[in-house]
C-alpha atoms as a PDB file:
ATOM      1  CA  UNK A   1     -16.517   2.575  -0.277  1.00  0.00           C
ATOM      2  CA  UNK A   2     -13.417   4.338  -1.787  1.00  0.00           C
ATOM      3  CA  UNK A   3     -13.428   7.897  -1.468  1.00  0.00           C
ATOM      4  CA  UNK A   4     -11.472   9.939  -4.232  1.00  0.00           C
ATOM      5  CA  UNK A   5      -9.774  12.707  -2.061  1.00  0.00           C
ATOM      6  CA  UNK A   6      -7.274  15.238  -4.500  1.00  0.00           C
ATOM      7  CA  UNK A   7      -3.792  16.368  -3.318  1.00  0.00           C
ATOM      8  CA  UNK A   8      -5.789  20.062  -1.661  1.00  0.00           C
ATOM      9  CA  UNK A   9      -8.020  18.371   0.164  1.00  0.00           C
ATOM     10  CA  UNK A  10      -5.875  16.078   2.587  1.00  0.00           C
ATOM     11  CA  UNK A  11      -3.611  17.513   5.962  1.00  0.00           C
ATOM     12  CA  UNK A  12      -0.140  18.454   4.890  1.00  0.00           C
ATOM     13  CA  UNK A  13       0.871  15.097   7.260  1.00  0.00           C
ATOM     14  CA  UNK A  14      -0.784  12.612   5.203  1.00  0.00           C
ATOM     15  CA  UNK A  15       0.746  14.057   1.888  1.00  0.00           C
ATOM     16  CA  UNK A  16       4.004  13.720   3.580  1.00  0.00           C
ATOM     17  CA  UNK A  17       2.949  10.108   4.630  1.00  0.00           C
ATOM     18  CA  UNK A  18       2.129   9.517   0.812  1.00  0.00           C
ATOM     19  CA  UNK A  19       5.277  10.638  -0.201  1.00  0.00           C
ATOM     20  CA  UNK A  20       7.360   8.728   1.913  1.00  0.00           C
ATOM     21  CA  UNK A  21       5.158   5.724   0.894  1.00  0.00           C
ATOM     22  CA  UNK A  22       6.270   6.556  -2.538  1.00  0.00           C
ATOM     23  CA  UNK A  23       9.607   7.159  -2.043  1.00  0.00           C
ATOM     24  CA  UNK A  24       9.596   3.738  -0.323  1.00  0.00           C
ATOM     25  CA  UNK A  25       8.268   2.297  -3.127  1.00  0.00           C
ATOM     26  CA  UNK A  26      10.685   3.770  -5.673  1.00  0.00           C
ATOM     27  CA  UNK A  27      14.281   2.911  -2.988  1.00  0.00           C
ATOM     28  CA  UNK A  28      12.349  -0.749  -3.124  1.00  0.00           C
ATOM     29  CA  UNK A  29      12.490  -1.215  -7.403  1.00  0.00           C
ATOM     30  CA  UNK A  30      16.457   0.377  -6.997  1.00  0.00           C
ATOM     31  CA  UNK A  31      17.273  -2.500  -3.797  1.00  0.00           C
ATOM     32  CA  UNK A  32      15.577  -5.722  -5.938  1.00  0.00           C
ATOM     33  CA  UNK A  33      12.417  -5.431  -4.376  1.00  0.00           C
ATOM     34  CA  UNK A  34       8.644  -4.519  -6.264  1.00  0.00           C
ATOM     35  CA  UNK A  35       7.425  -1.044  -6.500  1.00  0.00           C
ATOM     36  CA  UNK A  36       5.097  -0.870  -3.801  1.00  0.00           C
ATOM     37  CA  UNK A  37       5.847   1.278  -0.204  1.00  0.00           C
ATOM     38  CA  UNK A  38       3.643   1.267   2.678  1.00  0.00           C
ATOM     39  CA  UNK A  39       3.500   2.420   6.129  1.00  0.00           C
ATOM     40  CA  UNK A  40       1.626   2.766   9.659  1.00  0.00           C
ATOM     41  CA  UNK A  41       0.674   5.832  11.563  1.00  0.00           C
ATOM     42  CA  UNK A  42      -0.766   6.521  14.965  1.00  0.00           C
ATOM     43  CA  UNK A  43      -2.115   9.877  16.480  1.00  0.00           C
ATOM     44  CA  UNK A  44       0.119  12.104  13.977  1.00  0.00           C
ATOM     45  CA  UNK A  45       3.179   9.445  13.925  1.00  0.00           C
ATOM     46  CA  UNK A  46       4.529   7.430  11.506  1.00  0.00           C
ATOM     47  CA  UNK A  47       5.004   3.730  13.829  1.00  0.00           C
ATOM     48  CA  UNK A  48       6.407   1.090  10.825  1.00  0.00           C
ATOM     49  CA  UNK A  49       7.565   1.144   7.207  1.00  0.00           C
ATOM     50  CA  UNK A  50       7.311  -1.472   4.901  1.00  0.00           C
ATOM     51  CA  UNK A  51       8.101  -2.601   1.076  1.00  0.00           C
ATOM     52  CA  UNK A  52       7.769  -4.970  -0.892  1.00  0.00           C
ATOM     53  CA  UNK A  53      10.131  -8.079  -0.402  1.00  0.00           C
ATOM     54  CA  UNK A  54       8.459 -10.625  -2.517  1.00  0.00           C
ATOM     55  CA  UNK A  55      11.410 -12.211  -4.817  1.00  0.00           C
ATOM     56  CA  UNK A  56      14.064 -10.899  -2.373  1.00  0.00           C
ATOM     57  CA  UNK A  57      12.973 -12.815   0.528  1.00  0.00           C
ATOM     58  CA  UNK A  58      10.871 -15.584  -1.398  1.00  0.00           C
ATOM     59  CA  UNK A  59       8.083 -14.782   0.298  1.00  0.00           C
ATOM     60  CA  UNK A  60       4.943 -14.563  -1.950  1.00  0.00           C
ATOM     61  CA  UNK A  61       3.383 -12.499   1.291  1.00  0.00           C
ATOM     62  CA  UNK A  62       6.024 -10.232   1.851  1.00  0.00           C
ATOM     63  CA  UNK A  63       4.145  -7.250   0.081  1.00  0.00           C
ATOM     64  CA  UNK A  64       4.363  -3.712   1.548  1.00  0.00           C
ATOM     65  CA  UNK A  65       1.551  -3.214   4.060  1.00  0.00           C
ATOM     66  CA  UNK A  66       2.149  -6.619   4.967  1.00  0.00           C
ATOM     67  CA  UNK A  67       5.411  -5.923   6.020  1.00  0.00           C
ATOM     68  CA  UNK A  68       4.292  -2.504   7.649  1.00  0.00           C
ATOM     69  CA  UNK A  69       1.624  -4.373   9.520  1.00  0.00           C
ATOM     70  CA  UNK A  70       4.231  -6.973  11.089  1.00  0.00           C
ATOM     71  CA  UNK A  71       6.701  -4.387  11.552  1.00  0.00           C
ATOM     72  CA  UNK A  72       3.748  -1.669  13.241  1.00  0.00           C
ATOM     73  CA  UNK A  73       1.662  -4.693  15.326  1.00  0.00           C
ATOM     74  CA  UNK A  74       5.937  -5.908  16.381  1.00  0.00           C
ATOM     75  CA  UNK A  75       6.252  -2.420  17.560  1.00  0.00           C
ATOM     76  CA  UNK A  76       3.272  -1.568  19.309  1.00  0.00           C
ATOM     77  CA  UNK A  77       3.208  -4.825  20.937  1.00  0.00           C
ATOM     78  CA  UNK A  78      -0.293  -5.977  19.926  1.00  0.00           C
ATOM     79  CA  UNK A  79      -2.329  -7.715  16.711  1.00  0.00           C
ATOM     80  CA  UNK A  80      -4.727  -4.538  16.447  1.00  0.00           C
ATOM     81  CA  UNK A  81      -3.666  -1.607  14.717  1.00  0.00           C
ATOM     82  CA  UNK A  82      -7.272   0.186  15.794  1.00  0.00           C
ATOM     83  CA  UNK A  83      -6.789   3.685  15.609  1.00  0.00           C
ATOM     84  CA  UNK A  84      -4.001   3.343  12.822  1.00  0.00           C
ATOM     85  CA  UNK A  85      -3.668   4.880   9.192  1.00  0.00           C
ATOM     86  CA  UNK A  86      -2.246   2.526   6.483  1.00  0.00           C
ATOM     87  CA  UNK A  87      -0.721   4.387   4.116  1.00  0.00           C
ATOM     88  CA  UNK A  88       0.529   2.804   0.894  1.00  0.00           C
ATOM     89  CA  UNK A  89       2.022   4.120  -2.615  1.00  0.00           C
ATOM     90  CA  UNK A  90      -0.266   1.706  -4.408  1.00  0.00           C
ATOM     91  CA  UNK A  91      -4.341   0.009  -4.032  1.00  0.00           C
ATOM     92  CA  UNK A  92      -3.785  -2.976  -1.602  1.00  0.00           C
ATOM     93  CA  UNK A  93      -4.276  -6.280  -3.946  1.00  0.00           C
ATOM     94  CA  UNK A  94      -6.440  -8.163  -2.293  1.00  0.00           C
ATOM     95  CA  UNK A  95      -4.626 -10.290  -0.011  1.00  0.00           C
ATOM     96  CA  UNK A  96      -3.146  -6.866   1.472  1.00  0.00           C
ATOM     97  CA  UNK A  97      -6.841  -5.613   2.032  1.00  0.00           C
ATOM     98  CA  UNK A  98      -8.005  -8.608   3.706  1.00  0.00           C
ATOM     99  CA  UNK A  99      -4.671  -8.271   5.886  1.00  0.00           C
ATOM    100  CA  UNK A 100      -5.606  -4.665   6.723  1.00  0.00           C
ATOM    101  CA  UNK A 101      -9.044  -5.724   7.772  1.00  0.00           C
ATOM    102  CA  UNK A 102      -7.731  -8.130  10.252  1.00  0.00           C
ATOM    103  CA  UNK A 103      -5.543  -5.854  11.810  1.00  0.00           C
ATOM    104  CA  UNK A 104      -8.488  -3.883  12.499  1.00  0.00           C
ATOM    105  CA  UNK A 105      -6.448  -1.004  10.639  1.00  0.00           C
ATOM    106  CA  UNK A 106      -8.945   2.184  10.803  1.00  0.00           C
ATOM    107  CA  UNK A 107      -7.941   3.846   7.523  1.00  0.00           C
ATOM    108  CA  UNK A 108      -6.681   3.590   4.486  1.00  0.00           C
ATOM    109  CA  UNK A 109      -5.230   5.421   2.033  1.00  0.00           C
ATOM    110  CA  UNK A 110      -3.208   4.506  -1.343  1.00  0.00           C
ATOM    111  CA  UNK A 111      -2.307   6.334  -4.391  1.00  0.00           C
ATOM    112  CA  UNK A 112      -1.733   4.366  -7.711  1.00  0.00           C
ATOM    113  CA  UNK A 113      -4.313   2.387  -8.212  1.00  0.00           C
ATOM    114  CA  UNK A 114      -4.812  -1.177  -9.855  1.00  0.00           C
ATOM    115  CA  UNK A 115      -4.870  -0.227 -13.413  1.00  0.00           C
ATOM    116  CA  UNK A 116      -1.442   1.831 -12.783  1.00  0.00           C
ATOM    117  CA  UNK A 117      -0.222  -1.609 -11.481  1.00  0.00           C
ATOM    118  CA  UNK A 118      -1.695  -3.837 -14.112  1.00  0.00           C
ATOM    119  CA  UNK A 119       0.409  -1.308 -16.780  1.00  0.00           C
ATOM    120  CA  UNK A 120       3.571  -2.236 -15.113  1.00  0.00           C
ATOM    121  CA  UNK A 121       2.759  -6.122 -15.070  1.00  0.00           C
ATOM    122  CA  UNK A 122       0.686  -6.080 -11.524  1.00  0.00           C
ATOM    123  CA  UNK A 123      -2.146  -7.448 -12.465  1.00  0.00           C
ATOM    124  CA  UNK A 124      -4.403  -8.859  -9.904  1.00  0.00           C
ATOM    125  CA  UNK A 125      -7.785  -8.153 -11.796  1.00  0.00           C
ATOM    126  CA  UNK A 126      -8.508 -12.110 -11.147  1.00  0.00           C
ATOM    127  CA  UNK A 127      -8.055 -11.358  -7.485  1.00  0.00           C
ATOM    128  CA  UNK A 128     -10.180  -8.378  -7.298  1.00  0.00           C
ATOM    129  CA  UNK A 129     -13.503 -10.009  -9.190  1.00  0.00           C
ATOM    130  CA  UNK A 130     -13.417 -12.432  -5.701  1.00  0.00           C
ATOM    131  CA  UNK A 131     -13.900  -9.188  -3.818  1.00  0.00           C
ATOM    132  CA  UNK A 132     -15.931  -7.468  -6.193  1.00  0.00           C
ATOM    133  CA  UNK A 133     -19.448  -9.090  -4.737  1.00  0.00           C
ATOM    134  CA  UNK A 134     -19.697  -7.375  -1.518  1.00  0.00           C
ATOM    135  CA  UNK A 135     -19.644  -2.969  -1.735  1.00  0.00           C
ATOM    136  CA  UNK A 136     -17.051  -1.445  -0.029  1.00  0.00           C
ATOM    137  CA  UNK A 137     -19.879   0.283   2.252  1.00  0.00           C
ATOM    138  CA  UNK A 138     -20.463  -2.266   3.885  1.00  0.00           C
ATOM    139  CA  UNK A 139     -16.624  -3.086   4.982  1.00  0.00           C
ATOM    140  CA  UNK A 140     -15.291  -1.818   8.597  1.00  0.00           C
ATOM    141  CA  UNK A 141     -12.934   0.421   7.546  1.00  0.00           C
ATOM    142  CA  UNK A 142     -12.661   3.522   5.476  1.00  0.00           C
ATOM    143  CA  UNK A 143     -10.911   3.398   1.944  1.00  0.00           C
ATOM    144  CA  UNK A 144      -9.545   6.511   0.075  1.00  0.00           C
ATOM    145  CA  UNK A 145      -7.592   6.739  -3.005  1.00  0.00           C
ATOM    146  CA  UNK A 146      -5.223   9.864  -3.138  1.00  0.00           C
ATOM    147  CA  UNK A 147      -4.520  10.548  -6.544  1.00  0.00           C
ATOM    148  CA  UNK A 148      -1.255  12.164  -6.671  1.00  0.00           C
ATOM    149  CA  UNK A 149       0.315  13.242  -9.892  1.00  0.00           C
ATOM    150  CA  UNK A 150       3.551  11.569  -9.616  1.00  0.00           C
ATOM    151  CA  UNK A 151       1.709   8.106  -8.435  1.00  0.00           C
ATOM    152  CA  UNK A 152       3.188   5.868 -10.940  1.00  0.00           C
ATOM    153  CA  UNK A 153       7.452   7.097 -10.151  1.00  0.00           C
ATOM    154  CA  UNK A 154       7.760   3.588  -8.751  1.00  0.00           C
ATOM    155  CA  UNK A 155       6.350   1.599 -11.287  1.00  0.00           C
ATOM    156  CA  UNK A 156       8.261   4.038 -14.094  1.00  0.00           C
ATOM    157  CA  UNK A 157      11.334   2.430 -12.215  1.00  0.00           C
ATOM    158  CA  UNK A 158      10.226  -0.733 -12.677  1.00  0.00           C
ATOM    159  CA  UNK A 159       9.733  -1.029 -16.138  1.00  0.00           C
ATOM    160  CA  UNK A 160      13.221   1.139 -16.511  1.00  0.00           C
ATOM    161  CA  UNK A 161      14.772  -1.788 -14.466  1.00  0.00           C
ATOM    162  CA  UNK A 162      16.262  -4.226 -17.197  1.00  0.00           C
ATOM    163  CA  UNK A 163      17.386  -7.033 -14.224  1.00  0.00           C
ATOM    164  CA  UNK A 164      13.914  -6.790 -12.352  1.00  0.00           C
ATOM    165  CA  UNK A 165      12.550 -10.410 -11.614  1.00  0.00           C
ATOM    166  CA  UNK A 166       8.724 -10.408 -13.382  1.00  0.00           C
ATOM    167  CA  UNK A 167       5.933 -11.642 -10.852  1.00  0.00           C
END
């Protein structure tokens, strides 16, 4: 089930893990990637970053938290990230979510959510309905949105970017 959590009620470490998330979302739009940051942390530390690298690397799979979850299971030298926090600037799509679940990744927690991402031409509404038939309650792992106020700065740079490559 996603949790709604607001910007007081979260440890002063995760809102600096959203905001590098963000800010890793927003450097992504300015270096030809998408507008969507993620990373990895373990017992306090942040272990891998990640953005999107879809049309830079071809690589329809090459969203964020797929690329944090390479880059954090590389790292730690193992395909589980149990006891690991992915934190990403947007809601995983689908594909991401599933990708989280089999790295075992404990928690989860994302800012802008789908509909933020459908306004700047993200829309994976198809996607979702698939997932739609089984409640988040019953999944293995914890989902929370953090709504923060400046959630959509990465997407805002998106649509400001008049050479992005549409997806």
């Amino acid at each position: 089930m996603t949790t709604d959590i607001t910007e007081t009620g979260i440890r002063e470490f995760e809102r600096a893990w959203m905001e590098e998330a963000i800010r890793l979302a927003t450097t992504s739009v300015a270096n030809g990637g998408g507008p969507f940051g993620a990373l990895i942390a373990k017992d306090g530390d942040i272990v891998a970053l990640g953005n999107n690298q879809v049309t830079s690397s071809l690589d329809p799979t090459a969203h964020a938290e797929v690329s944090a979850i390479r880059a954090a299971c590389k790292k730690l030298d193992t395909f589980s990230l149990e006891g690991c926090t992915l934190v990403t600037s947007c809601e995983p799509c689908p594909m991401c979510l599933s990708s989280a679940l089999w790295a075992r990744v404990d928690r989860l927690v994302f800012s802008a959510d789908r509909h933020d991402a459908a306004v700047a031409g993200f829309d994976d509404r198809k996607f979702y309905d698939l997932f739609e038939k089984r409640p988040q309650e019953m999944w293995p792992m914890t989902v929370e949105h953090l709504d923060l106020s400046h959630r959509t700065q990465p997407f805002d740079a998106w649509i400001a970017k008049t050479d992005r490559i549409a997806y």
